[in-house]
Protein backbone atom coordinates (compact mmCIF):
# COMPACT_ATOMS: atom_id res chain seq x y z
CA UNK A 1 60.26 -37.64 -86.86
CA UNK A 2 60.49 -39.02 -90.18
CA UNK A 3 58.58 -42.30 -89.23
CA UNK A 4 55.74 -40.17 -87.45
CA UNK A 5 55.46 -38.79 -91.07
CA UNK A 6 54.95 -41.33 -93.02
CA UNK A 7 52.17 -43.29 -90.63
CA UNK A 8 50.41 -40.37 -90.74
CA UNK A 9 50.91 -40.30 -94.72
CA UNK A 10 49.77 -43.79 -94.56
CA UNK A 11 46.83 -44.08 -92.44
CA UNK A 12 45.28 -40.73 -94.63
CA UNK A 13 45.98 -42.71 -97.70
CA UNK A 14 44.47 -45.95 -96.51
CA UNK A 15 41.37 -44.04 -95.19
CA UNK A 16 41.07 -42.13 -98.71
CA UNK A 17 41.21 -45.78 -100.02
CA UNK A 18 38.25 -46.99 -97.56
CA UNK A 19 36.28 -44.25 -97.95
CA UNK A 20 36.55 -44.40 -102.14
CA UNK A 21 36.08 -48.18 -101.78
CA UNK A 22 32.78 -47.87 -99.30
CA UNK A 23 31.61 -44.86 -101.83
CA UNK A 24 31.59 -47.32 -104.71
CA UNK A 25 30.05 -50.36 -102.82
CA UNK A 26 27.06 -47.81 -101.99
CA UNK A 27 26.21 -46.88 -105.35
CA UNK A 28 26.66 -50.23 -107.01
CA UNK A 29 23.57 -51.53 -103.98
CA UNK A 30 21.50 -48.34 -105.34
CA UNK A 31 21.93 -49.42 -108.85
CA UNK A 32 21.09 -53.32 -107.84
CA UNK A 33 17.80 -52.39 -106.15
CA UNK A 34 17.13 -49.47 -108.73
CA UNK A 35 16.56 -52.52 -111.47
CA UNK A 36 14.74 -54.61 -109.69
CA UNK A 37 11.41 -55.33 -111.86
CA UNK A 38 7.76 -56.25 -110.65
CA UNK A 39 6.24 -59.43 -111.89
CA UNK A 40 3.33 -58.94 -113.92
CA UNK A 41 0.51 -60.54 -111.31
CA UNK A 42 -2.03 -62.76 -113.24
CA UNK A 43 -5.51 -63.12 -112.37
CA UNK A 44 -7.41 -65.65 -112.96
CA UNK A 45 -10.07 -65.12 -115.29
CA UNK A 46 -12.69 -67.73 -113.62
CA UNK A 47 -11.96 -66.33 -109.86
């Protein structure tokens, strides 16, 4: 009984860990795409 405790203890820690882990991975890919900056297009002045 005391083993069927402590997998259980274990595999709802490990999936708090995956879930904290896959939380952060999110929001650093927002913050990536959040700064990505246009190039300033040039036109050409004789076209």
């Amino acid at each position: 009984m005391k083993t069927k405790k402590y997998v259980i203890a274990i595999a709802i820690f490990g999936g708090m860990l995956f879930t904290a882990y896959a939380a952060n991975t999110v929001n650093q890919d927002g913050e990536q795409t959040a700064k990505i900056e246009r190039s300033k297009i040039r036109i050409p002045s004789a076209g």
